[in-house]
Protein backbone atom coordinates (compact mmCIF):
# COMPACT_ATOMS: atom_id res chain seq x y z
CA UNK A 1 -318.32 -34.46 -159.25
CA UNK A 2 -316.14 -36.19 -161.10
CA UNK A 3 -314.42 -39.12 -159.45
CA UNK A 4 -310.94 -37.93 -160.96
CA UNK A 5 -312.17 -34.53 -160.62
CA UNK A 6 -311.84 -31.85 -157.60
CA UNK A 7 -312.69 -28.22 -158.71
CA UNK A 8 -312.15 -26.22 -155.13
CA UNK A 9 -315.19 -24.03 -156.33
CA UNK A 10 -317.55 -26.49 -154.87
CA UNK A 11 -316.15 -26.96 -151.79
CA UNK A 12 -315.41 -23.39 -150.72
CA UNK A 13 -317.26 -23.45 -147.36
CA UNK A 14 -315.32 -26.49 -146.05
CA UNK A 15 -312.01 -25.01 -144.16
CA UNK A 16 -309.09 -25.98 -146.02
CA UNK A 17 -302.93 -29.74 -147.11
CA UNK A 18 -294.78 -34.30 -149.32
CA UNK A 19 -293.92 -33.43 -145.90
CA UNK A 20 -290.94 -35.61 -147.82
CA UNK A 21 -289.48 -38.56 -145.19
CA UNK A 22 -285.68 -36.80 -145.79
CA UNK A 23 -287.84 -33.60 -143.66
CA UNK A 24 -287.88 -35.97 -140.84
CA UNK A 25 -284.25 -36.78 -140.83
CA UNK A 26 -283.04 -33.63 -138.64
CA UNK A 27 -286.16 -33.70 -136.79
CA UNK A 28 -285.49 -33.05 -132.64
CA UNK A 29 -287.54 -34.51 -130.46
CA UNK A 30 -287.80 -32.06 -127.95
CA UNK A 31 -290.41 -29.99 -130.20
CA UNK A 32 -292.69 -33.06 -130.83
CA UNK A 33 -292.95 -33.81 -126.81
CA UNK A 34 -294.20 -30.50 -126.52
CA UNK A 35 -296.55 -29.65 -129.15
CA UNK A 36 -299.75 -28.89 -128.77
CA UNK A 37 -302.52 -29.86 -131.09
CA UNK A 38 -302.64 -27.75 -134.46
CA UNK A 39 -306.45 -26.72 -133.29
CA UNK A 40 -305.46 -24.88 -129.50
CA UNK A 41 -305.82 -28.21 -127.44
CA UNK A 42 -303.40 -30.54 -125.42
CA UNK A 43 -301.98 -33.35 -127.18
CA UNK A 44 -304.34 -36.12 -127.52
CA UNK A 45 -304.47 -38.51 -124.98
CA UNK A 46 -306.63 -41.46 -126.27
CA UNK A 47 -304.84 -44.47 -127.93
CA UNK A 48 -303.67 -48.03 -126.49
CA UNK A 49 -303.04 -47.28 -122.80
CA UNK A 50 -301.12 -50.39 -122.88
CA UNK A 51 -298.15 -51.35 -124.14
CA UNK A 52 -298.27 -51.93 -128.25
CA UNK A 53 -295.87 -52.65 -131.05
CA UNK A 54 -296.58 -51.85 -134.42
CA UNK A 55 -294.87 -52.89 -137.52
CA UNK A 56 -294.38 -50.32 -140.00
CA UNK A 57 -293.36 -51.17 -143.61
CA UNK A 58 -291.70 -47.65 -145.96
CA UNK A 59 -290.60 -47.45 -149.21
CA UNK A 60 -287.51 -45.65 -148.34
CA UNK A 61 -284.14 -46.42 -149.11
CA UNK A 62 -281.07 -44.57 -148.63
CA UNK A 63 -278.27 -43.35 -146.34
CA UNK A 64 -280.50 -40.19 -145.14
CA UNK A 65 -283.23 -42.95 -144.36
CA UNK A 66 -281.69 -45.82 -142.95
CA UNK A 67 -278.96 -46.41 -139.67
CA UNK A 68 -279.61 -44.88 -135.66
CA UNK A 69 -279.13 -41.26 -137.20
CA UNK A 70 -281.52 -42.14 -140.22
CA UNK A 71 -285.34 -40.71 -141.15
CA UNK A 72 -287.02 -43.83 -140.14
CA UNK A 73 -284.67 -44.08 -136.97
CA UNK A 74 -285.73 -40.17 -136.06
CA UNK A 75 -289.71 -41.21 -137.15
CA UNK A 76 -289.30 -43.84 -134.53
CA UNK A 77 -287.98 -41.68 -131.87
CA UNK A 78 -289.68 -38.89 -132.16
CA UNK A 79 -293.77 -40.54 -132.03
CA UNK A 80 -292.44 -42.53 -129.16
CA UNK A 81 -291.41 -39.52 -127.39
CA UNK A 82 -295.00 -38.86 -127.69
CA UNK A 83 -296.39 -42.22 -127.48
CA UNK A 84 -294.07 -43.84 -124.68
CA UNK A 85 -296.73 -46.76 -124.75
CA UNK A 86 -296.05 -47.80 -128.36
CA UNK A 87 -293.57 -49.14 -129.78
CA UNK A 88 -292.64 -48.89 -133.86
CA UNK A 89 -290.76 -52.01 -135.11
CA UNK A 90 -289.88 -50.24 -138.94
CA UNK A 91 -289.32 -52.19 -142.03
CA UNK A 92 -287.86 -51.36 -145.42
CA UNK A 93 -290.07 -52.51 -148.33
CA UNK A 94 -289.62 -51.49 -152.03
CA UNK A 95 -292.27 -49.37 -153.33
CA UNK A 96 -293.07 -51.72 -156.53
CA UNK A 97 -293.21 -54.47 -153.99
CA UNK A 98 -295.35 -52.71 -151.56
CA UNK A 99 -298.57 -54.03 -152.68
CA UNK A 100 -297.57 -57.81 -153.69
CA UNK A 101 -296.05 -58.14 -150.16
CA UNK A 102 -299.14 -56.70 -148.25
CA UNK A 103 -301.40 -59.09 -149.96
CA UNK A 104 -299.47 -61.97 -149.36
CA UNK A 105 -298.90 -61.08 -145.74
CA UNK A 106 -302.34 -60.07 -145.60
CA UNK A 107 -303.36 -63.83 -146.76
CA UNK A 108 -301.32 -65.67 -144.48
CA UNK A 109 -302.60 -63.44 -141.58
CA UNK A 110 -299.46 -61.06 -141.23
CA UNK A 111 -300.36 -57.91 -142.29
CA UNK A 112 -298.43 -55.09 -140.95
CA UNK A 113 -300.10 -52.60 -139.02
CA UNK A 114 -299.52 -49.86 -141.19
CA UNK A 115 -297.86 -49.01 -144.19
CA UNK A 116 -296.68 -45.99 -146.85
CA UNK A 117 -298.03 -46.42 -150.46
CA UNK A 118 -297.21 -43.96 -153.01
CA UNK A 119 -300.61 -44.10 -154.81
CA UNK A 120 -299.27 -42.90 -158.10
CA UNK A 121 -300.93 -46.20 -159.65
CA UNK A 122 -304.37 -45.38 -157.23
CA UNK A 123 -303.03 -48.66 -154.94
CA UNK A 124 -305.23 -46.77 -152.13
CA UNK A 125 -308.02 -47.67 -154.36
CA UNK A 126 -307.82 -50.86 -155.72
CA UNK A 127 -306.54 -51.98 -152.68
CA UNK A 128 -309.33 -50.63 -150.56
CA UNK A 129 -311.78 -52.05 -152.91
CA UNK A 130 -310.09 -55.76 -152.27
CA UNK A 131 -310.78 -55.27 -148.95
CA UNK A 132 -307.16 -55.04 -147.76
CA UNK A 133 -307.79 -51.77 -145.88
CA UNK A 134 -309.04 -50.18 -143.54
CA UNK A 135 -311.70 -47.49 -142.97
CA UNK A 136 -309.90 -44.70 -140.93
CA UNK A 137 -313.06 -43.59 -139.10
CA UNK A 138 -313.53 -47.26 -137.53
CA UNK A 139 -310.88 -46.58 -135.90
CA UNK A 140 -310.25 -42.71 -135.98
CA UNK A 141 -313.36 -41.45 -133.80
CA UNK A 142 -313.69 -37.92 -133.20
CA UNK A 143 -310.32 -37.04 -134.36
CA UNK A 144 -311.80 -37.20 -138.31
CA UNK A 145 -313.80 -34.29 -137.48
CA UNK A 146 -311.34 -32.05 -136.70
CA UNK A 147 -308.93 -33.05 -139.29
CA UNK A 148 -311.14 -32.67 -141.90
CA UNK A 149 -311.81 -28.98 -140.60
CA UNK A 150 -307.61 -28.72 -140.58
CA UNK A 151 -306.92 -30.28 -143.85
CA UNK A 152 -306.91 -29.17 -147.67
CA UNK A 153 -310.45 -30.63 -149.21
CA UNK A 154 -308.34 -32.42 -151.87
CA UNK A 155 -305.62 -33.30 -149.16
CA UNK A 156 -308.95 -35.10 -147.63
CA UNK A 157 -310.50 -36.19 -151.04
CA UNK A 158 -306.96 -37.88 -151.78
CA UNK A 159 -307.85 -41.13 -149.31
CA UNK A 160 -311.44 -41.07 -150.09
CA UNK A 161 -313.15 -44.45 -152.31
CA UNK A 162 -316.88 -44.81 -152.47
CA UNK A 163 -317.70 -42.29 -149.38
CA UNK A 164 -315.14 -44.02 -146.78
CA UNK A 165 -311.74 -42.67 -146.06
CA UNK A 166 -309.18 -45.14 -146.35
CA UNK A 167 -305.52 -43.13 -146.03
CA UNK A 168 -304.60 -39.80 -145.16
CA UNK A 169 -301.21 -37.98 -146.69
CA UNK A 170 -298.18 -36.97 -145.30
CA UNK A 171 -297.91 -34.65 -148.16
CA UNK A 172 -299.09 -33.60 -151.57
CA UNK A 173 -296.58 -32.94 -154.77
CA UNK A 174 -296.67 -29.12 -156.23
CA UNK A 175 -295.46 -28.43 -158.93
CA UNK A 176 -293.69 -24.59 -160.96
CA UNK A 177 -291.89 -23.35 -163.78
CA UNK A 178 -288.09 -22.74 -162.68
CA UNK A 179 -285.38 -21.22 -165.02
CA UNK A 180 -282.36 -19.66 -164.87
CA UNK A 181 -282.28 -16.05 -165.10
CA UNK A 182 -279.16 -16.14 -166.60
CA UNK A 183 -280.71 -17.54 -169.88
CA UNK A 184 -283.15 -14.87 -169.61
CA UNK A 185 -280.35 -12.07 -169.39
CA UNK A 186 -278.63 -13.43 -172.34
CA UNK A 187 -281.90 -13.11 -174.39
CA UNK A 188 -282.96 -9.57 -173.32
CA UNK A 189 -285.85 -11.02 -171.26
CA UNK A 190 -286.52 -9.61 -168.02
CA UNK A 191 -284.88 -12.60 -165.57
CA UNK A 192 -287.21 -12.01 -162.97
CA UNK A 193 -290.70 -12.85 -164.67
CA UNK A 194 -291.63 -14.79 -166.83
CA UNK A 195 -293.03 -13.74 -170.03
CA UNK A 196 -295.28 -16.29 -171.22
CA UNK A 197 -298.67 -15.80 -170.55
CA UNK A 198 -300.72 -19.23 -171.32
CA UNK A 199 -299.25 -22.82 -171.04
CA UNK A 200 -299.19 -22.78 -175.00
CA UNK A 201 -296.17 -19.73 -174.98
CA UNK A 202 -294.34 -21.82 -172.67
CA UNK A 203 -292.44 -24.47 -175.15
CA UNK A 204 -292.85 -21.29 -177.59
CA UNK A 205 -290.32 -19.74 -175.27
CA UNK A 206 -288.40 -22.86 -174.77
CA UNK A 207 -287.87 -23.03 -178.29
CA UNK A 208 -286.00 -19.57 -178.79
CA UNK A 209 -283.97 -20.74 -175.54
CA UNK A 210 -282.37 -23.84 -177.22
CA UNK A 211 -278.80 -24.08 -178.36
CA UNK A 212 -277.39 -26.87 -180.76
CA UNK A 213 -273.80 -26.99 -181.44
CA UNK A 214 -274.12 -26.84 -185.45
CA UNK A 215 -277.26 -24.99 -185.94
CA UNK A 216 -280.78 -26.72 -186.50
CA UNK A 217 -281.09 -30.43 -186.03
CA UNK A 218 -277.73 -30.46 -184.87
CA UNK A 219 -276.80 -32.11 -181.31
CA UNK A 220 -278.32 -30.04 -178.21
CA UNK A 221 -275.67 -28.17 -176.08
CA UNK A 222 -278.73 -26.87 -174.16
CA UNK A 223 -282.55 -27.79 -174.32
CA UNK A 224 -285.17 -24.62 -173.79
CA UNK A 225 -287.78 -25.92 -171.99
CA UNK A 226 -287.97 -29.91 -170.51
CA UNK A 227 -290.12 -32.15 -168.17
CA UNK A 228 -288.36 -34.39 -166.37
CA UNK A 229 -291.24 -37.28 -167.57
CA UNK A 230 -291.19 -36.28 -171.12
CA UNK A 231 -288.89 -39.20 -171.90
CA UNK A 232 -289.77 -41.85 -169.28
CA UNK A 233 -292.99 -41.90 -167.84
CA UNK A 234 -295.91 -40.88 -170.55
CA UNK A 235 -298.55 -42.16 -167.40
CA UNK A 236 -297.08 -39.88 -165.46
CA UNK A 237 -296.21 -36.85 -167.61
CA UNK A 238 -300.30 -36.72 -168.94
CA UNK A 239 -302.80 -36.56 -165.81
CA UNK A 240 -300.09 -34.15 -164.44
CA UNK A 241 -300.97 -31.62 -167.03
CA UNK A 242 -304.39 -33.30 -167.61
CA UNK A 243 -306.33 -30.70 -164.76
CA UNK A 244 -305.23 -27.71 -167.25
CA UNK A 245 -306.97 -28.51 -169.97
CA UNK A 246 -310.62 -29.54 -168.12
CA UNK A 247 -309.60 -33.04 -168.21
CA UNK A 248 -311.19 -36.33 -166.51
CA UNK A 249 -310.49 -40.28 -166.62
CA UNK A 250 -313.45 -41.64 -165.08
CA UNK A 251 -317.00 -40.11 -165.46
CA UNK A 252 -319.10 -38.43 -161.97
CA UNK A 253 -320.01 -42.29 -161.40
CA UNK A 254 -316.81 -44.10 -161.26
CA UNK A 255 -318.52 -46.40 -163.92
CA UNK A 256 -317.19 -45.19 -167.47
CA UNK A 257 -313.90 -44.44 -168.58
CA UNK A 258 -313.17 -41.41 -170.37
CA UNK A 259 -309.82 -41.33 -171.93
CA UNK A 260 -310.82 -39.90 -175.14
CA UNK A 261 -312.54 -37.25 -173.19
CA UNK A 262 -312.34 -34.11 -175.48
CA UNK A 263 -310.61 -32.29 -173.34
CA UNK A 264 -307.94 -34.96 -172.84
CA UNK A 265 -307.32 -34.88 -176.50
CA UNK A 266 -306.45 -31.74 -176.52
CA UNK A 267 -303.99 -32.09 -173.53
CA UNK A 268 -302.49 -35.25 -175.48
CA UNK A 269 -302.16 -33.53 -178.95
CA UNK A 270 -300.15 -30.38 -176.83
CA UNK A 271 -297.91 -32.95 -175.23
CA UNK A 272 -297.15 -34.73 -178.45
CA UNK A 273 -296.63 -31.36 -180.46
CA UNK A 274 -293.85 -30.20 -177.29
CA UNK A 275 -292.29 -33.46 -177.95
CA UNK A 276 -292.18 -33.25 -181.48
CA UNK A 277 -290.94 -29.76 -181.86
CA UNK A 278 -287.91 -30.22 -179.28
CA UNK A 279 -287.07 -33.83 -180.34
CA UNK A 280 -287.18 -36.62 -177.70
CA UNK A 281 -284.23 -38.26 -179.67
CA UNK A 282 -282.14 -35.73 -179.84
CA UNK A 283 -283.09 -34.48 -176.08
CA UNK A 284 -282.28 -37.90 -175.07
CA UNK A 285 -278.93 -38.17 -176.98
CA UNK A 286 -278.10 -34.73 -175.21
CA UNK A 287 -278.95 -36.65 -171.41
CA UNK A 288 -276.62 -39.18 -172.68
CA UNK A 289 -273.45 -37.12 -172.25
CA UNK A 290 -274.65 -35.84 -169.10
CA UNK A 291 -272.52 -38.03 -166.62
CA UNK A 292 -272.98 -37.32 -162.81
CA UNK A 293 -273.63 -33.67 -162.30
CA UNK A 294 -273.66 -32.17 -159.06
CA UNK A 295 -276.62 -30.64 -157.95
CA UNK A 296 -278.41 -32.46 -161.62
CA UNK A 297 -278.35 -31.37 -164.69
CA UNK A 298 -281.66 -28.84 -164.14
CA UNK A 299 -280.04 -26.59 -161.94
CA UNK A 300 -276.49 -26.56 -163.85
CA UNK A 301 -278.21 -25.08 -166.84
CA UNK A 302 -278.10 -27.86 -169.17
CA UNK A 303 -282.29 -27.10 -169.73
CA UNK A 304 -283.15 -23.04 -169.32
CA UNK A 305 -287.08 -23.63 -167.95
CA UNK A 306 -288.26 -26.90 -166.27
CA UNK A 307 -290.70 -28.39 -164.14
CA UNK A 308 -290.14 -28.92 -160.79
CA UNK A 309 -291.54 -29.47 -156.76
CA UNK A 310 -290.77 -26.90 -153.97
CA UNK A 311 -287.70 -30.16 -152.85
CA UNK A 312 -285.62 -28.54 -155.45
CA UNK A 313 -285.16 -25.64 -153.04
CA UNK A 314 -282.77 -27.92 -150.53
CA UNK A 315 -280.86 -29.34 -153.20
CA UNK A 316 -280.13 -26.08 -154.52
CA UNK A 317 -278.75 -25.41 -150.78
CA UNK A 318 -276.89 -28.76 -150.41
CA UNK A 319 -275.14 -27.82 -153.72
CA UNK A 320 -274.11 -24.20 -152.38
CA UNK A 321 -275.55 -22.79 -155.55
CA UNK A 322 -277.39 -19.20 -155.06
CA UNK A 323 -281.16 -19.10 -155.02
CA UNK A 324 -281.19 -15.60 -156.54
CA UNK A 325 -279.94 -17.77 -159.45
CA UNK A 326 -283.22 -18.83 -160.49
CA UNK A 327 -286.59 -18.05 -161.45
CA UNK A 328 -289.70 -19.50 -160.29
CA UNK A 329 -293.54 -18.83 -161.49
CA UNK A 330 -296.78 -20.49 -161.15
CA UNK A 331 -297.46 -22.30 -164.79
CA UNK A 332 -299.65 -20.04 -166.98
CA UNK A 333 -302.86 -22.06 -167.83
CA UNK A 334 -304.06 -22.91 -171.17
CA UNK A 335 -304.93 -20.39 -173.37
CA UNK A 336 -308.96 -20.24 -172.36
CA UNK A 337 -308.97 -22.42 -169.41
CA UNK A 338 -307.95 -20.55 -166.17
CA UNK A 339 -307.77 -21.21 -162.82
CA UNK A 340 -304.85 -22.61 -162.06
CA UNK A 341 -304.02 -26.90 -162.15
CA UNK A 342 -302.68 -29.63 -160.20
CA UNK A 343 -302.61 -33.21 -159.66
CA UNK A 344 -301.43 -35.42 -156.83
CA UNK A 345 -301.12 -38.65 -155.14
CA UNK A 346 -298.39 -38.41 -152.51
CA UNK A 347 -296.85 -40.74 -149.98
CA UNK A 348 -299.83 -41.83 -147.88
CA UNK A 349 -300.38 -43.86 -144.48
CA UNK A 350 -302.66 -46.81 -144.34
CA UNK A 351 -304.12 -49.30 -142.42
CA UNK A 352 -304.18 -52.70 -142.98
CA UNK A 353 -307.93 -54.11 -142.60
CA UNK A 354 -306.54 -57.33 -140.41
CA UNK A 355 -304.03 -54.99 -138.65
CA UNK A 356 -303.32 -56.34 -134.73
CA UNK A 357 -302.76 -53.23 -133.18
CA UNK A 358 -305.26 -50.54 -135.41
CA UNK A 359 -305.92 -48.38 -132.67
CA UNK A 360 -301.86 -47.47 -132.02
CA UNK A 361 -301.67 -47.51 -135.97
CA UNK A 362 -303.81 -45.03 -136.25
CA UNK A 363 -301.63 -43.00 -133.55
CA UNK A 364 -299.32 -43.11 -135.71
CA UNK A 365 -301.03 -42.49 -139.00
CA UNK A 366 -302.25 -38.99 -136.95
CA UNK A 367 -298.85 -38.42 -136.42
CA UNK A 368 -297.26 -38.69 -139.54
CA UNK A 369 -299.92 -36.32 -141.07
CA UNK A 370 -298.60 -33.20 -138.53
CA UNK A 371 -301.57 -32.75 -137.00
CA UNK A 372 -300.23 -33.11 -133.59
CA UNK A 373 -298.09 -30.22 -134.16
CA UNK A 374 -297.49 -27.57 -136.20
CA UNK A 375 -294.92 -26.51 -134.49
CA UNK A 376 -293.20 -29.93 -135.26
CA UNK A 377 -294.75 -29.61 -138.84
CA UNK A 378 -292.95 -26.35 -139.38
CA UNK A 379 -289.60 -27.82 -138.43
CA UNK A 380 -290.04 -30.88 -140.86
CA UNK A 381 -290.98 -28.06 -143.78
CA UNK A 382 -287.74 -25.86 -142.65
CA UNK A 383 -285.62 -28.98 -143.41
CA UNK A 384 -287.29 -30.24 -146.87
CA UNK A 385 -289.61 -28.07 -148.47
CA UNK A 386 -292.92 -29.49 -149.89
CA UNK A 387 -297.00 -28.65 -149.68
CA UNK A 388 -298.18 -29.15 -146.37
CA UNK A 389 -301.35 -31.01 -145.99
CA UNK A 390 -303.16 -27.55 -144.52
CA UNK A 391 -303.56 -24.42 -145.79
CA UNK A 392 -304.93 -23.55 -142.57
CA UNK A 393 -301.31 -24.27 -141.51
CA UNK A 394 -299.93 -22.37 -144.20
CA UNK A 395 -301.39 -18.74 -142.11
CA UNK A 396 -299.91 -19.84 -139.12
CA UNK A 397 -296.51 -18.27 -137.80
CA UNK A 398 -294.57 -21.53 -137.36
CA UNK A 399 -295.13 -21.47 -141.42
CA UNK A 400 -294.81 -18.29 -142.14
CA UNK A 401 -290.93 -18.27 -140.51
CA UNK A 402 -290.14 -22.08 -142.77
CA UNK A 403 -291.53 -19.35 -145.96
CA UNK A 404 -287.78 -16.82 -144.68
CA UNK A 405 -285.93 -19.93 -145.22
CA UNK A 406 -286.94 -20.95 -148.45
CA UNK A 407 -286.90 -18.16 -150.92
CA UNK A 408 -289.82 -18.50 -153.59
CA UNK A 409 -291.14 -21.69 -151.50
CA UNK A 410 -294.50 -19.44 -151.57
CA UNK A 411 -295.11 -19.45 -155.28
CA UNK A 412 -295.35 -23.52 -154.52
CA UNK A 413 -297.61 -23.04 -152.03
CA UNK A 414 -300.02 -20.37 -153.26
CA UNK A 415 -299.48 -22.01 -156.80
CA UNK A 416 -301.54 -25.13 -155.17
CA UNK A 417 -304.09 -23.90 -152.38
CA UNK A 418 -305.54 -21.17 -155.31
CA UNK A 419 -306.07 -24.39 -158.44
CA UNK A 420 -309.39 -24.69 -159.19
CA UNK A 421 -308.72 -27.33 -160.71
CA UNK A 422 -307.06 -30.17 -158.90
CA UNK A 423 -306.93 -34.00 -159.97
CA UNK A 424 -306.10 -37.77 -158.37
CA UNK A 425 -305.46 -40.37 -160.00
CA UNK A 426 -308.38 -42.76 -161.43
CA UNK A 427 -310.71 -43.98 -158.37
CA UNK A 428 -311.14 -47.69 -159.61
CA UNK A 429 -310.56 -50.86 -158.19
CA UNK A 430 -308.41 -51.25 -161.82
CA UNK A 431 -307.36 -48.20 -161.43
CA UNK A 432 -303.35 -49.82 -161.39
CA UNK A 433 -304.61 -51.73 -164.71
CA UNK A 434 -305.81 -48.77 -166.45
CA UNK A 435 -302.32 -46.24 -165.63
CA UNK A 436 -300.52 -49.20 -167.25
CA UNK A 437 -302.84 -49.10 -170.55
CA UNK A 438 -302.13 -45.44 -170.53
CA UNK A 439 -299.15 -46.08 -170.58
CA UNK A 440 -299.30 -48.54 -173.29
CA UNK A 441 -300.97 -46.23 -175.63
CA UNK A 442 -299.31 -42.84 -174.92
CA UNK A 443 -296.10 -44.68 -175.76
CA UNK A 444 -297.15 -45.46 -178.94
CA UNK A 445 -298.74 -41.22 -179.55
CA UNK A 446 -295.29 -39.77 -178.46
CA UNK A 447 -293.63 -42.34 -181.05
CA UNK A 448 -296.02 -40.47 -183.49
CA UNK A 449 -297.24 -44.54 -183.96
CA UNK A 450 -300.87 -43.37 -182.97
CA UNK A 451 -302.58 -40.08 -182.98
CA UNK A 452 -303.58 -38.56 -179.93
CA UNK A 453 -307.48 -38.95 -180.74
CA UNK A 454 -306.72 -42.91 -181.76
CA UNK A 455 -304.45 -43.65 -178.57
CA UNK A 456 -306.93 -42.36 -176.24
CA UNK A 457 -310.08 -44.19 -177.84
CA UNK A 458 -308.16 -47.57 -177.85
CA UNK A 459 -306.86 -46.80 -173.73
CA UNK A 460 -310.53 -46.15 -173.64
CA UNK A 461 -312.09 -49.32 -174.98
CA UNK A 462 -309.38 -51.55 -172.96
CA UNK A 463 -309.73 -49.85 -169.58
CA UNK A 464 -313.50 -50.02 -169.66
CA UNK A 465 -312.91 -53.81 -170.11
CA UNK A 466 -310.83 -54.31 -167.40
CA UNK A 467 -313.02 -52.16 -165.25
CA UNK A 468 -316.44 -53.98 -166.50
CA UNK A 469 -314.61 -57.50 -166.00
CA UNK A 470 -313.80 -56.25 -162.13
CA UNK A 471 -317.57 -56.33 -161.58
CA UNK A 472 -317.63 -60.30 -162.41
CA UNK A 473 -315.26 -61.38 -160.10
């Protein structure tokens, strides 16, 4: 298998996965203290029987995050109220300065004792190749068995590096098509499906959507079809559409990179012709007379079809905008390649290797994954939609009520446990080096400075360098 590659297909006799940190905000703590493990047991019981403090760094920032009524605040409160023995002494680190910060803590024999890293750069992966984390099952035990048997294979296959298991997620992105019916109406389309039947058709569609003040060429009053990435994040935008077209990064070995894989080139050369025909520059002259927009400018029509995660749902409700307001499918695949796609990294617990207290770390790791309760699980879900961890979960009733909250939260759901074809991002110890020659390259193919096919053979040659070098150290 390929080491960016997880086709479900292969894995269908295991049992089957961003519980997002605003989820945890409203979170009670009387539902945790009772919950029961997700598998028909009693709570665990194991862990530090004595007394421990552990220092927990986040990436989260915010008024819903921070102050006694805060996420991390709740977090706290609520694993205590399970854990009276430990104690969680939280700290606020940026996400870009996650890594630098471990590492130098790490050096001078500080390390916190665990810690959230986004992985969107595979961090979990370099870092566990540095030697900077720990292996879950040294300090796991039995309790890896039976989460494994809970989780989504990918969910598991998301903290795995060279056959050890190094981080588990809280949650896993998802991603649909959304629109708003009422472009649909005005168009003589049906507002309740969507009528494009392979990935290609989509920016087809998008196109005959579009409105420009003065005709053709002129300024945008309203874009068709959009991706929130198209104009920022070209690292980001690719590997998430990269799974569709039978796309890989790294060959079965973790040895070669294959950027100019065929099938990448074809996922590139779509990109770059979506681009092209809606015009980043005038799309992003159009953003520029956006100004602050309540609810953002996706849901207040200023783009008919976009891309977006199942969290959309709660802003639409913090807005007081209608659901029935909006459409939401499962992307079509490629014309020729079905199956379904998705690719994820997620917000994921680790351990430090040199951590003091691993054993209560790992409490809490378990914890923040939901397995101790679905019960509590549900009630994180009910307050910020996003793909559990478990599809096991997912047929559960505590689910199955969060689903009558959250109309259309299923097409999220069932859009991501049916993919055959589901992706991570590069298992390398350069893996942070190569997303940043991506990024270097696919710059320079959505400026129309390099083709596709010449962009992805030069990413190529340089990340196989800076992978080959890695060896020599």
């Amino acid at each position: 298998m390929s080491a960016w590659r997880f086709d479900t297909d292969e894995v269908r006799g295991i049992s089957r996965r961003r519980v997002v940190a605003a989820g945890m905000a409203a979170m009670a703590v009387g539902p945790l203290a009772a919950a029961c493990s997700p598998l028909g047991g009693p709570a665990p019981s194991d862990g530090a029987k004595q007394r421990a403090e552990i220092e927990f760094w986040s990436p989260w920032t915010g008024p819903q995050y921070e102050g006694p009524t805060g996420m991390i605040a709740r977090i706290d409160e609520a694993f205590t109220a399970k854990n009276p023995q430990i104690t969680v002494s939280p700290t606020t680190v940026p996400g870009g300065q996650m890594v630098t910060k471990l590492v130098a803590a790490a050096a001078g024999g500080t390390p916190p004792d665990v810690l959230i890293l986004t992985n969107g750069n595979g961090e979990v992966y370099s870092l566990a190749h540095q030697g900077q984390l720990g292996a879950l099952q040294d300090v796991a035990g039995k309790d890896l068995g039976q989460m494994k048997g809970w989780m989504h294979p990918s969910m598991w296959d998301l903290g795995l590096y060279q056959g050890k298991l190094y981080a588990l997620p809280l949650w896993s992105q998802g991603y649909a098509l959304m629109w708003h019916k009422a472009h649909f109406r005005e168009m003589g389309l049906d507002p309740e499906k969507l009528p494009a039947r392979t990935l290609e058709e989509v920016p087809e569609l998008g196109l005959k959507l579009n409105k420009a003040e003065g005709g053709a060429g002129s300024a945008y009053t309203r874009v068709g079809f959009w991706d929130v990435w198209f104009g920022c994040c070209p690292q980001l935008i690719f590997p998430n559409y990269l799974p569709a077209f039978g796309g890989q990064l790294l060959d079965a070995s973790g040895a070669k990179v294959t950027a100019n894989h065929p099938n990448n080139v074809k996922a590139l050369e779509w990109l770059v012709g979506v681009l092209r025909r809606f015009d980043l520059a005038r799309v992003t002259e159009f953003q520029s007379t956006f100004g602050q927009i309540p609810g953002g400018a996706y849901l207040a029509g200023r783009f008919s079809m976009w891309r977006d995660g199942p969290w959309r749902l709660s802003t639409i409700k913090q807005n007081n905008l209608r659901f029935d307001d909006y459409g939401i499918s499962a992307f079509p695949d490629p014309a020729g390649m079905p199956g379904g796609f998705a690719y994820h990294y997620g917000d994921i617990p680790v351990i430090p290797k040199e951590a003091k207290q691993a054993a209560a770390a790992w409490r809490f790791v378990r914890f923040l994954t939901g397995f101790d309760g679905e019960e509590t699980y549900a009630e994180l879900l009910r307050i910020q939609p996003q793909i559990p961890i478990s599809e096991k979960f997912t047929k559960g009733k505590p689910f199955q009520d969060v689903l009558a909250t959250w109309p259309g939260y299923d097409v999220w759901i069932n859009a991501f446990f049916r993919a055959k074809h589901v992706m991570t991002p590069p298992k390398a110890p350069t893996a942070k080096e190569y997303i940043d020659t991506l990024k270097t390259y696919l710059t320079q193919a959505f400026k129309g400075e390099l083709t596709p096919r010449d962009a992805l053979q030069q990413a190529t040659v340089e990340a196989q360098r800076q992978l080959d070098a890695s060896r020599t150290r």
